[in-house]
N, C-alpha and C. Protein backbone atom coordinates (compact mmCIF):
# COMPACT_ATOMS: atom_id res chain seq x y z
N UNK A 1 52.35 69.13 -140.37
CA UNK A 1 53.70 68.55 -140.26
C UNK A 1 53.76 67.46 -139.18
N UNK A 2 52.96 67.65 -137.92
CA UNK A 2 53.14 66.58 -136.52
C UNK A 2 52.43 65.53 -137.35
N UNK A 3 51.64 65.28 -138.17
CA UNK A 3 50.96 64.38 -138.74
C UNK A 3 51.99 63.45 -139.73
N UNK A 4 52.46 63.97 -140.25
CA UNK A 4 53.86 63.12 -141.47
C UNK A 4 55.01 62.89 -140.42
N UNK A 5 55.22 63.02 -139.10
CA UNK A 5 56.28 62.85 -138.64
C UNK A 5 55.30 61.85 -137.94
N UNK A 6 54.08 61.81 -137.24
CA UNK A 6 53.91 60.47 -136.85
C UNK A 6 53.81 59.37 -137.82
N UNK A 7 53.44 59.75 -139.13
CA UNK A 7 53.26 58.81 -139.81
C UNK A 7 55.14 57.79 -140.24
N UNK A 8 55.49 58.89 -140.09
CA UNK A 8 57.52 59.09 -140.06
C UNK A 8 57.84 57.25 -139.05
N UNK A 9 57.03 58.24 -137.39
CA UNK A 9 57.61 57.38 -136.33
C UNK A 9 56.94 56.18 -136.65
N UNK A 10 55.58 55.97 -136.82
CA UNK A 10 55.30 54.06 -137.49
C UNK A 10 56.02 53.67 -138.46
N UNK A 11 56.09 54.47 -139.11
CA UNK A 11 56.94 53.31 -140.69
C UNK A 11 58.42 52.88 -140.43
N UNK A 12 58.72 53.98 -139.84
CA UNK A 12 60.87 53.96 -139.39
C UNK A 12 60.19 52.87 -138.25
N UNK A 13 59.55 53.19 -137.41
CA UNK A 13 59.36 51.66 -136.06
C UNK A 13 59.19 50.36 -137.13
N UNK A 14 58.67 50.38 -137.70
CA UNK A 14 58.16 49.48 -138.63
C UNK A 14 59.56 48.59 -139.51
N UNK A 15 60.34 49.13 -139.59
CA UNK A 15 61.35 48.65 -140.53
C UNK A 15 62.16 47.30 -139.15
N UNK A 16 62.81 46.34 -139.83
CA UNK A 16 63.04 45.47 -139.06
C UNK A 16 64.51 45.41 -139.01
N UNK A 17 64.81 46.21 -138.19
CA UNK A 17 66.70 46.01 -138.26
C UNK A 17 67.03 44.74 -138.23
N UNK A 18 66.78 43.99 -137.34
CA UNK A 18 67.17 42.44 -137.40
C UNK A 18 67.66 41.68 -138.37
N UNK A 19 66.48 41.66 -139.21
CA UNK A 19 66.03 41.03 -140.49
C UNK A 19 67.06 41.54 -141.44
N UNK A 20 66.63 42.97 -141.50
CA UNK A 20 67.94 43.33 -142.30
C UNK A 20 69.26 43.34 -142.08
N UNK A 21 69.27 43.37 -141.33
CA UNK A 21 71.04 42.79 -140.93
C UNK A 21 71.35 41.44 -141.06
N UNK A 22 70.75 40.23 -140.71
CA UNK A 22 70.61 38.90 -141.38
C UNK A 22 71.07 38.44 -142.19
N UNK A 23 69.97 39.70 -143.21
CA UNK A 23 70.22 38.99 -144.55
C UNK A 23 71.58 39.66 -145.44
N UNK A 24 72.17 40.81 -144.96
CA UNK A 24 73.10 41.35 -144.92
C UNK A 24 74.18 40.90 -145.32
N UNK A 25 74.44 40.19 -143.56
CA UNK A 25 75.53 39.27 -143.50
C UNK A 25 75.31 37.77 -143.76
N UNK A 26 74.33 37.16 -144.58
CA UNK A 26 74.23 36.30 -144.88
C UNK A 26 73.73 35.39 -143.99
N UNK A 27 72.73 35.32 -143.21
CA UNK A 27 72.70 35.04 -141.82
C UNK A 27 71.08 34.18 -142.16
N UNK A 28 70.78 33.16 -141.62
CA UNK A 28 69.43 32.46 -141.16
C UNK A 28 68.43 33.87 -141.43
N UNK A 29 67.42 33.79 -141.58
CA UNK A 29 66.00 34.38 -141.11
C UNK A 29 65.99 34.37 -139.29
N UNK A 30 66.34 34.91 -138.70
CA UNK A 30 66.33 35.15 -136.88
C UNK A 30 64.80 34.56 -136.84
N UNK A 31 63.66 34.65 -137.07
CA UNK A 31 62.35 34.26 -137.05
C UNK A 31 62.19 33.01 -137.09
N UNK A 32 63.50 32.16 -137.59
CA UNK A 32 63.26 30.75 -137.84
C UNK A 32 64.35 29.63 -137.19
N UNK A 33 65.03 31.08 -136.36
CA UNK A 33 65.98 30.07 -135.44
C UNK A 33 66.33 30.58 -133.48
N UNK A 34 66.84 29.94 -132.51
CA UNK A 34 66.67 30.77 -131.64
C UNK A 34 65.24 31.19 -130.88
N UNK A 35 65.11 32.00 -130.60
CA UNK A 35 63.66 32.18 -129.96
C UNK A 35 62.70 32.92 -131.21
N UNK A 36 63.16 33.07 -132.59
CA UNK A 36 62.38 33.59 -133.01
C UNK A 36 62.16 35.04 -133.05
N UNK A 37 63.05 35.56 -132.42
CA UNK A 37 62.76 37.36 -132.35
C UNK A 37 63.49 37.91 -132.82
N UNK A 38 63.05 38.96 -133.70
CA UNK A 38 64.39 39.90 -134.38
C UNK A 38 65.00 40.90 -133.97
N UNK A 39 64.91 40.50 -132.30
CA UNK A 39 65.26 41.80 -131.85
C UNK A 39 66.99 41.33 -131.42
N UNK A 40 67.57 42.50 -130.58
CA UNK A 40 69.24 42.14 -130.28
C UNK A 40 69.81 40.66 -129.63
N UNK A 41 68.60 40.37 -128.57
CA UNK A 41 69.38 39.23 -128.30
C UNK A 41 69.38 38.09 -129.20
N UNK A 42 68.37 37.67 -129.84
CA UNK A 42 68.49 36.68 -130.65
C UNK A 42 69.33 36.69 -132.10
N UNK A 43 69.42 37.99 -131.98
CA UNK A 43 70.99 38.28 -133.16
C UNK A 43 72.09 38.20 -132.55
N UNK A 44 72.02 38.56 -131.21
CA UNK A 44 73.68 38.01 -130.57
C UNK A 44 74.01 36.18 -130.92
N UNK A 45 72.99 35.92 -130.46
CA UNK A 45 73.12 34.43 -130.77
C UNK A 45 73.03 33.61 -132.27
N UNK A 46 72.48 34.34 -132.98
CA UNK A 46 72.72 34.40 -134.12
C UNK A 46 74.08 34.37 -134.92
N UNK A 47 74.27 35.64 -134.68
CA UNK A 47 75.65 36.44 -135.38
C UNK A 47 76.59 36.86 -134.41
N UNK A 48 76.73 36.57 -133.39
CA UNK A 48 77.71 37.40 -132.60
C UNK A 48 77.02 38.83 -131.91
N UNK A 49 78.16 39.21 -130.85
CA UNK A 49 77.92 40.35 -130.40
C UNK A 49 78.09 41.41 -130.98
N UNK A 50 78.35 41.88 -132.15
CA UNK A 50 78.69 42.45 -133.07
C UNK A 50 77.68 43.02 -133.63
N UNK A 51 76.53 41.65 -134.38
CA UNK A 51 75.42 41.86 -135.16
C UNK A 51 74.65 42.05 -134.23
N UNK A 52 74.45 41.56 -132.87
CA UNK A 52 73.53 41.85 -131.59
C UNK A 52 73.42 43.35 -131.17
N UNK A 53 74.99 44.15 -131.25
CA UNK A 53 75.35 45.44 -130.79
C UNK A 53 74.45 46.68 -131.77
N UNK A 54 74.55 46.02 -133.37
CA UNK A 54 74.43 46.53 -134.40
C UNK A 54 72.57 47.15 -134.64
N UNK A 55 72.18 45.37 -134.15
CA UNK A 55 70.98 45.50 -133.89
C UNK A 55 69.90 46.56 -133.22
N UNK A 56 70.49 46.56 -131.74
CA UNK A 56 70.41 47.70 -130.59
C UNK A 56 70.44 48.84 -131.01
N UNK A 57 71.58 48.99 -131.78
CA UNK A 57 72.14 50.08 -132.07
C UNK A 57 70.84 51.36 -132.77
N UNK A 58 70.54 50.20 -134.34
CA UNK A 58 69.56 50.73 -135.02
C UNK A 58 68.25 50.69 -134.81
N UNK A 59 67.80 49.47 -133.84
CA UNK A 59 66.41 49.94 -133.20
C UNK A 59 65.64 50.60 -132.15
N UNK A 60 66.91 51.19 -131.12
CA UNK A 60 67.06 52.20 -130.47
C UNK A 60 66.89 53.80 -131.71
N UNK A 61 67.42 53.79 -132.36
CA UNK A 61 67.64 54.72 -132.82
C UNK A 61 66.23 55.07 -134.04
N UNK A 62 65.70 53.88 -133.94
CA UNK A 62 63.95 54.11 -134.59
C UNK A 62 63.09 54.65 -133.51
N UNK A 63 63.87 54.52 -132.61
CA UNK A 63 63.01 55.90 -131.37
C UNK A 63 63.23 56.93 -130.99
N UNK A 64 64.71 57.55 -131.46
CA UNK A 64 65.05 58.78 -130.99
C UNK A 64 65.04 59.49 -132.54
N UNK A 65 64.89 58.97 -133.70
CA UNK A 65 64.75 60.02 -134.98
C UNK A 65 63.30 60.60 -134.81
N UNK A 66 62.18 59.75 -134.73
CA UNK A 66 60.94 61.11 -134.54
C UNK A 66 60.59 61.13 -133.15
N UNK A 67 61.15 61.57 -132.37
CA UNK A 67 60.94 61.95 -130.94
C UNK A 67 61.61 63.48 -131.20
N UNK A 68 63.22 63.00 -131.91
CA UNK A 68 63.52 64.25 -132.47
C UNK A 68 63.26 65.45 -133.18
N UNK A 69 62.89 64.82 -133.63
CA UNK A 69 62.19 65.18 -135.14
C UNK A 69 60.73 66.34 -134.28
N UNK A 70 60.03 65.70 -133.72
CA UNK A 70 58.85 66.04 -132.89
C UNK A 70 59.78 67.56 -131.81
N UNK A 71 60.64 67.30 -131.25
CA UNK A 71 61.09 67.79 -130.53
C UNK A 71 61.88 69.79 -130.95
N UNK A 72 61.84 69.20 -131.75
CA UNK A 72 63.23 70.44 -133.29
C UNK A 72 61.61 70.99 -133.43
N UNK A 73 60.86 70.59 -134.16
CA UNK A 73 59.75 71.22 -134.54
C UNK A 73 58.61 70.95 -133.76
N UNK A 74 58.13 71.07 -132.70
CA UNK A 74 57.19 71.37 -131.61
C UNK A 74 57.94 71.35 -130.25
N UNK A 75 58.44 72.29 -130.35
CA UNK A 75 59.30 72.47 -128.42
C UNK A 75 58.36 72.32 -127.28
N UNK A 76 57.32 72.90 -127.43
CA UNK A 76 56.37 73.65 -127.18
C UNK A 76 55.20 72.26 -126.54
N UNK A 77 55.24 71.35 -127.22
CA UNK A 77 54.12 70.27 -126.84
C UNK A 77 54.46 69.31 -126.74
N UNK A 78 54.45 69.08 -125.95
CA UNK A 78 55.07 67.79 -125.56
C UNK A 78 54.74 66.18 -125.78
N UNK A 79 53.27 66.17 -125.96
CA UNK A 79 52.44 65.53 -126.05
C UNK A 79 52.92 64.67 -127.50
N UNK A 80 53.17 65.72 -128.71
CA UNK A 80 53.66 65.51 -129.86
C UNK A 80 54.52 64.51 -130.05
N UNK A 81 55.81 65.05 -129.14
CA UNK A 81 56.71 63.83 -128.89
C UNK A 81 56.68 62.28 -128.52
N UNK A 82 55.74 62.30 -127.47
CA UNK A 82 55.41 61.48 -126.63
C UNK A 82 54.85 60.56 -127.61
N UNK A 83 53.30 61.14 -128.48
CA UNK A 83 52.80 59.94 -129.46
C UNK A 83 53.60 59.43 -130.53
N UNK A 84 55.02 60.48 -131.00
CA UNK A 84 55.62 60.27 -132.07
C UNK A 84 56.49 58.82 -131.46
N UNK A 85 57.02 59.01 -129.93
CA UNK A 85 57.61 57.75 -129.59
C UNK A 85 56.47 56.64 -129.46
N UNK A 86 55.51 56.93 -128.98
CA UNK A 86 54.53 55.36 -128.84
C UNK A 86 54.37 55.02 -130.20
N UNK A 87 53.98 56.24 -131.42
CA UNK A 87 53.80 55.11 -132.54
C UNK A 87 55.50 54.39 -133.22
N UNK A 88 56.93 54.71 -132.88
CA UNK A 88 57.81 54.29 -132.87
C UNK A 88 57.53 52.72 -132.68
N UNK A 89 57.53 52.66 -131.52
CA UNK A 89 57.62 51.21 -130.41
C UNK A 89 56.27 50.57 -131.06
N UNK A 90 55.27 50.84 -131.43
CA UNK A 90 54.08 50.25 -131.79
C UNK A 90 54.58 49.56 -133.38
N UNK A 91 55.48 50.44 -134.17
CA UNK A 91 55.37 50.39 -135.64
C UNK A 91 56.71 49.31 -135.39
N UNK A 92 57.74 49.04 -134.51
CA UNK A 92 58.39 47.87 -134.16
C UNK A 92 57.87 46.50 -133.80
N UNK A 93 56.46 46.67 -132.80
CA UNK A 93 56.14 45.31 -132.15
C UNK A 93 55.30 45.04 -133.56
N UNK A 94 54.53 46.03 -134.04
CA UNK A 94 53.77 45.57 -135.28
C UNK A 94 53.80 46.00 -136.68
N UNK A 95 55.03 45.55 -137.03
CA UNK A 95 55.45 46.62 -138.46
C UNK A 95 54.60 45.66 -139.11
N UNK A 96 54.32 46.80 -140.20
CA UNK A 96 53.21 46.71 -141.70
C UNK A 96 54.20 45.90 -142.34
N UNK A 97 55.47 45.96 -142.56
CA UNK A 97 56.33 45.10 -143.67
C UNK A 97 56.52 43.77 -143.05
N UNK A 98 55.80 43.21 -141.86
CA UNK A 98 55.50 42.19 -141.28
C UNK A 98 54.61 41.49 -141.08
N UNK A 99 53.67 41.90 -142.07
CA UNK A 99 51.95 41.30 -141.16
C UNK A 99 51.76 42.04 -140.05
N UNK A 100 52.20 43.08 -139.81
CA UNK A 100 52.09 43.55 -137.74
C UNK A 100 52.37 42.55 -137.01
N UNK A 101 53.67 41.93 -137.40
CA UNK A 101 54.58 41.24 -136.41
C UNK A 101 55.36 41.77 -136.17
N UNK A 102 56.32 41.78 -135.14
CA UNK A 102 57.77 42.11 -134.95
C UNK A 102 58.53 42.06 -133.90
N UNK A 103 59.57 42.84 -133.63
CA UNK A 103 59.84 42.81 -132.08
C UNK A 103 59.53 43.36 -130.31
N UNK A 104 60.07 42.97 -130.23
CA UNK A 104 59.41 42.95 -128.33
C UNK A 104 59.70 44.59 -127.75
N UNK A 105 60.03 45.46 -128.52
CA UNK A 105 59.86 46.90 -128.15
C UNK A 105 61.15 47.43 -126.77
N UNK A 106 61.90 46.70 -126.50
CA UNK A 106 62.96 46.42 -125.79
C UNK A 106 63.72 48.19 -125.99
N UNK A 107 64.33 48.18 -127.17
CA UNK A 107 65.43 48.79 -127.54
C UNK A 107 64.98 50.02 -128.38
N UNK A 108 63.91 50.06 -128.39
CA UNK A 108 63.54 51.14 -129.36
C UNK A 108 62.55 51.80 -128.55
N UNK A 109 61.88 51.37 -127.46
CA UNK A 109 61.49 52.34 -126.10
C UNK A 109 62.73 52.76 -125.37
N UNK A 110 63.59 52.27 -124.82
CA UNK A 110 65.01 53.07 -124.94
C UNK A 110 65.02 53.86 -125.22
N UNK A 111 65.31 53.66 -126.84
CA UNK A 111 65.46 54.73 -127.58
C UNK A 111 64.81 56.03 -127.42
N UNK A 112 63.60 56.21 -127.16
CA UNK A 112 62.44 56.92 -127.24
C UNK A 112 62.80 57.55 -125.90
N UNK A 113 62.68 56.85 -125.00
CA UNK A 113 62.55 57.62 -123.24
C UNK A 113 64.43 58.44 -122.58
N UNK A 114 65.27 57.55 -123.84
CA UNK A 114 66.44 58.12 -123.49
C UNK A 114 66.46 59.78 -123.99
N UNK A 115 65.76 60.14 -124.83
CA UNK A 115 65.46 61.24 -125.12
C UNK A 115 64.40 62.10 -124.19
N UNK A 116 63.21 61.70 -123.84
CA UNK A 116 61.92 61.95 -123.15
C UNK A 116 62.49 61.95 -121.58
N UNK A 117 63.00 61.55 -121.02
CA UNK A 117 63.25 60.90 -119.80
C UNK A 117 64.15 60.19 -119.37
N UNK A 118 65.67 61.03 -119.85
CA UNK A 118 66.45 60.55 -119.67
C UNK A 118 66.71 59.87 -118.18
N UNK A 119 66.83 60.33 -116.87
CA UNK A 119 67.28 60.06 -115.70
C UNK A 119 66.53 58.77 -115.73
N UNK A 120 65.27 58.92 -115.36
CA UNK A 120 64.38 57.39 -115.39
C UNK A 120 64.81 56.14 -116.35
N UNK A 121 65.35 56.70 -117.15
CA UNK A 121 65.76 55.51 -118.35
C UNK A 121 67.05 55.05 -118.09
N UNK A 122 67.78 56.07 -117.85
CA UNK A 122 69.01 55.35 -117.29
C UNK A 122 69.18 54.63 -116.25
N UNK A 123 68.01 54.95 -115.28
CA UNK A 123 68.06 54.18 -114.10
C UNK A 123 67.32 52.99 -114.01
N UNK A 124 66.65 53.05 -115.47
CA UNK A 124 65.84 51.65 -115.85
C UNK A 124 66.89 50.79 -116.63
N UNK A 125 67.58 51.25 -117.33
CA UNK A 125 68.98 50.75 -117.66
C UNK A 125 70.07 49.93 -116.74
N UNK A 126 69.92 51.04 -115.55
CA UNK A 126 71.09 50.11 -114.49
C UNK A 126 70.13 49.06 -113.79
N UNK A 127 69.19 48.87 -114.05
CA UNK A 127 68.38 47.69 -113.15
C UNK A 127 68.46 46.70 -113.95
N UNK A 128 67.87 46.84 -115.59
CA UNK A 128 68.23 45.91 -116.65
C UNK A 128 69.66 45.33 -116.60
N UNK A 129 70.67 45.80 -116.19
CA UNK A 129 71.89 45.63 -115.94
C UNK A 129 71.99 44.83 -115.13
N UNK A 130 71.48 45.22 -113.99
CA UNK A 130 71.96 44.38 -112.44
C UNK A 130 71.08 43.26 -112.70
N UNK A 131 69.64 42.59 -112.92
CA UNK A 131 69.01 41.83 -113.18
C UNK A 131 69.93 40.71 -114.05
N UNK A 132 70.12 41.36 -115.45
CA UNK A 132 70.82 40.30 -116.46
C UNK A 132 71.87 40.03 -115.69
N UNK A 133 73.11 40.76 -115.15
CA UNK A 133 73.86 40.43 -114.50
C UNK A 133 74.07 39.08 -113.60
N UNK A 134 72.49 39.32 -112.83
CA UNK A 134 72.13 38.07 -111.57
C UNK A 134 71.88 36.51 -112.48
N UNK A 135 70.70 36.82 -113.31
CA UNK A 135 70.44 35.89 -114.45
C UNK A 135 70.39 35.30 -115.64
N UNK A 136 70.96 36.51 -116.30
CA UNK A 136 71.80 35.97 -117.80
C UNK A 136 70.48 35.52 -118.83
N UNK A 137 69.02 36.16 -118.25
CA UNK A 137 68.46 36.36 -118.80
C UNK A 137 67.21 37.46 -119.37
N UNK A 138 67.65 38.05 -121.03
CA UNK A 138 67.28 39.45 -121.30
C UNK A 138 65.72 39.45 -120.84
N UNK A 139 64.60 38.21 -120.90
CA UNK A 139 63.59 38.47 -120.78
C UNK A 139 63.39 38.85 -119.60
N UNK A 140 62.98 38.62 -118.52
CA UNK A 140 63.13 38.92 -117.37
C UNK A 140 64.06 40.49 -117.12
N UNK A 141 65.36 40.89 -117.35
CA UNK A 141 65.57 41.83 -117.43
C UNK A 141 64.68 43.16 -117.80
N UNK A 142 64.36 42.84 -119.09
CA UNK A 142 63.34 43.46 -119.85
C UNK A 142 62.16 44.03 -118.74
N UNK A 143 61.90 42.67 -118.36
CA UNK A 143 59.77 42.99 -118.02
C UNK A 143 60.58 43.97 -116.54
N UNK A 144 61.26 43.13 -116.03
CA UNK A 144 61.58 44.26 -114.74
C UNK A 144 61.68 45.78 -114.97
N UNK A 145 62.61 45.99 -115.89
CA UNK A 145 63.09 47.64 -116.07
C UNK A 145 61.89 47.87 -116.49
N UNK A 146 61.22 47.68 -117.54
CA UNK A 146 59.68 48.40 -118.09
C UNK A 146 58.74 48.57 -117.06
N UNK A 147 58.97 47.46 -116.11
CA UNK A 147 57.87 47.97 -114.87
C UNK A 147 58.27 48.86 -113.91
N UNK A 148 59.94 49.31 -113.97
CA UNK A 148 60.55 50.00 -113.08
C UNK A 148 60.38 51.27 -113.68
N UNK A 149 60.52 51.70 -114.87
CA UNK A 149 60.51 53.18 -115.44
C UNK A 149 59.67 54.37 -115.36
N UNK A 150 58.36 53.44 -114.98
CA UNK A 150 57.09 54.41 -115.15
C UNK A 150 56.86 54.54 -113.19
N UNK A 151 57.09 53.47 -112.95
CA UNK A 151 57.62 53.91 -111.56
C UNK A 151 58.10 55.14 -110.97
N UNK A 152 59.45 55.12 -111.16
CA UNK A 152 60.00 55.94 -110.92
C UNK A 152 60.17 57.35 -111.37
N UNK A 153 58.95 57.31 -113.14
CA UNK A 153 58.88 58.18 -113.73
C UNK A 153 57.62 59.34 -112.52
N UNK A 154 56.56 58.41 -112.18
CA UNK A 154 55.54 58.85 -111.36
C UNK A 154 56.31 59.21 -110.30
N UNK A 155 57.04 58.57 -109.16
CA UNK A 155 57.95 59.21 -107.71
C UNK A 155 58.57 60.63 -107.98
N UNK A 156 59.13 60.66 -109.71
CA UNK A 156 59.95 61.92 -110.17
C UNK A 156 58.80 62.92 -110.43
N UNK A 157 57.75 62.76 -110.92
CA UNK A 157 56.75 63.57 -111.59
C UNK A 157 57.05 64.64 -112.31
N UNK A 158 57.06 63.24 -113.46
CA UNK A 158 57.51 63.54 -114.51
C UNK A 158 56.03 63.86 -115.47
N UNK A 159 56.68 64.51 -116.68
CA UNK A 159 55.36 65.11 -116.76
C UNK A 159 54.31 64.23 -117.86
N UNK A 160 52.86 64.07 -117.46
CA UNK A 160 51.91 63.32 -117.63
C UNK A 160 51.87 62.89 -118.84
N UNK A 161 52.32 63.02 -119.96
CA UNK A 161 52.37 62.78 -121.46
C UNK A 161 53.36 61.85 -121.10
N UNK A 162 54.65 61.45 -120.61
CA UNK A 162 55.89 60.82 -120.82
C UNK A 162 55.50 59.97 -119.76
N UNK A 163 54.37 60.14 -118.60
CA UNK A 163 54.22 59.18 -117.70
C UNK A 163 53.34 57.99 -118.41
N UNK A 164 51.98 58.29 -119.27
CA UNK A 164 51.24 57.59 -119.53
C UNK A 164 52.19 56.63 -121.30
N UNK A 165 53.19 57.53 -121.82
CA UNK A 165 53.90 56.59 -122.69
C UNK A 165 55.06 55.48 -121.74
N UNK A 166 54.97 55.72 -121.14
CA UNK A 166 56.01 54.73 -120.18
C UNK A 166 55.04 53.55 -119.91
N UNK A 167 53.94 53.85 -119.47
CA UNK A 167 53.03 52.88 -118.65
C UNK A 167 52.31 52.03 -120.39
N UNK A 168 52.04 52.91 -121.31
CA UNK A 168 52.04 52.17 -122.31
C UNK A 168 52.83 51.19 -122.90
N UNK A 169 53.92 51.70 -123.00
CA UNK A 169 55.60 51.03 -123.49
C UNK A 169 55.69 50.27 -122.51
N UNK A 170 55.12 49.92 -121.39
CA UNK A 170 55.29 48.48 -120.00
C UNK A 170 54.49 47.40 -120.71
N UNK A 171 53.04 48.10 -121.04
CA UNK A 171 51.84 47.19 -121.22
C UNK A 171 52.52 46.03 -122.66
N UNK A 172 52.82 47.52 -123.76
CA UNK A 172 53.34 46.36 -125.12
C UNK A 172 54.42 45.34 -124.46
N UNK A 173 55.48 46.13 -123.92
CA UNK A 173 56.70 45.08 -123.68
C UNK A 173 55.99 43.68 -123.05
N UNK A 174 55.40 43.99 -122.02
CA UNK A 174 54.55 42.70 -121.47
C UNK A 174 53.98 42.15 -122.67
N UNK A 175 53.22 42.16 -123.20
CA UNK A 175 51.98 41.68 -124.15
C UNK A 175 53.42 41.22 -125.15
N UNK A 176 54.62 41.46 -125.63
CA UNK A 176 55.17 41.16 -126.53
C UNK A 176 56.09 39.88 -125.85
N UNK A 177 56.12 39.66 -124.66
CA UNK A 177 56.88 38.76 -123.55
C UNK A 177 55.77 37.45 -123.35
N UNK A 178 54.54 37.60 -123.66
CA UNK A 178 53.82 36.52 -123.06
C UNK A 178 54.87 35.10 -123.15
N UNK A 179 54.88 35.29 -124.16
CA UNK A 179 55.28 33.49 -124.45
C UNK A 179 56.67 33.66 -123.37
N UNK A 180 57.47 34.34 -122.90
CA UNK A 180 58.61 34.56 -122.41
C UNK A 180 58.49 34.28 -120.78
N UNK A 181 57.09 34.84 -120.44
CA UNK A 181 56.80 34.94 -118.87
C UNK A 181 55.99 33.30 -119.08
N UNK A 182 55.26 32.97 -119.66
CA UNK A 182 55.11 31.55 -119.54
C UNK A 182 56.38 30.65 -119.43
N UNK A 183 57.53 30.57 -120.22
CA UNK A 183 58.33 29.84 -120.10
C UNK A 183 59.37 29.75 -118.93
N UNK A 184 59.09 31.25 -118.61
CA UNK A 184 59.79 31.96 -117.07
C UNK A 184 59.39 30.82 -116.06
N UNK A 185 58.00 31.00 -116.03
CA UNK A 185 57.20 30.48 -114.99
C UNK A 185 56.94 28.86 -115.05
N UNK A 186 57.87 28.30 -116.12
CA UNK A 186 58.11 27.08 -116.36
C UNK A 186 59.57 26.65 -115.49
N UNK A 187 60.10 27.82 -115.61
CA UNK A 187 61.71 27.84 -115.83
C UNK A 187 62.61 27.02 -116.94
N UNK A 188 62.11 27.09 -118.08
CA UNK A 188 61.96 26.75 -118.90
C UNK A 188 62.87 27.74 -119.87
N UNK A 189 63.23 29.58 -119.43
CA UNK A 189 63.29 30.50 -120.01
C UNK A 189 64.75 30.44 -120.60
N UNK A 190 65.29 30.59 -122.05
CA UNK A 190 66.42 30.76 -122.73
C UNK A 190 67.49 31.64 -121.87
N UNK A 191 68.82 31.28 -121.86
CA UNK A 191 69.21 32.51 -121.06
C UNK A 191 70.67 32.33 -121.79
N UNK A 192 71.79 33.31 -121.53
CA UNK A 192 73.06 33.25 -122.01
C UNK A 192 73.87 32.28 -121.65
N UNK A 193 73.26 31.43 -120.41
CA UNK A 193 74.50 30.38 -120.14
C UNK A 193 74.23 29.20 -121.15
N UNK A 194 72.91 29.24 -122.10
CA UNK A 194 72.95 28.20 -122.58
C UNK A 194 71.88 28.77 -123.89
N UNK A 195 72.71 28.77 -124.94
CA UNK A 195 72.02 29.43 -126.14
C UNK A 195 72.05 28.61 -127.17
């Protein structure tokens, strides 16, 4: 059964809320306008905060169905959970119905650690907060909290399965940001005051 529920957490990671919401509401291909990403922010700018909210909404939630799922049926191991969320976030940055393209793993590691680790996530949440707040921009927000979570997950000691998916879920978010931290380091980087 832990075997069809990981196979569960890649394919559900795998599906592209973005995209499908797009085309939904009648909307551009997000891939071909904007920064190119199908993840929430570039649907805010897209479609409104609405289709941005919508976005979040459902690719967060491609991380807490087999974490769950893992959780209801293996109480007991934790470990279970843990890979069911990394292949989540993996089957997002590289869904199969994409070529193994996709999005930047933002909202659907969320998803995953708001379940696994809640306190740490929320408190990776209020930093993502205070950051965008200062700069009005999600990338940067992003790479900060992902490097803050596993942080603070290790100070909490928290337990070693949920520490080493945190420090994983840093590495993708980075690796899915390159082009983002280059343009950073240009200052060059897209931000809400000017979309």
């Amino acid at each position: 059964m832990q075997f069809i529920i990981m196979l569960f957490a890649y394919l559900l990671g795998s599906i592209p809320s973005g995209l499908i919401l797009s085309r939904a509401y009648g909307l551009s291909d997000p891939r071909l306008v904007g920064s190119g990403n199908i993840g929430a922010s570039n649907m805010t700018r897209l479609g409104g905060k609405k289709l941005g909210a919508l976005t979040l909404f459902f690719d967060a939630l491609k991380g807490v169905a087999p974490v769950l799922l893992m959780q209801v049926y293996y109480p007991d191991t934790i470990a279970y959970a843990a890979i069911a969320g990394g292949l989540s976030i993996l089957g997002h940055c590289y869904s199969v119905f994409l070529k193994f393209r996709g999005g930047k793993g933002v909202a659907t590691a969320a998803g995953v650690f708001m379940l696994l680790s809640p306190v740490p996530m929320s408190m990776g949440l209020g930093v993502w907060g205070a950051i965008f707040c200062i700069t009005r921009i999600t990338s940067i927000s992003a790479l900060i909290a992902s490097a803050f979570v596993p942080l603070i997950m290790a100070l909490l000691g928290t337990e070693t399965p949920y520490l080493i998916l945190s420090i994983f879920s840093a590495a993708i978010i980075f690796r899915r940001h390159e082009e983002n931290i280059a343009t950073l380091l240009k200052g060059n980087e897209r931000s809400f005051h000017k979309t």
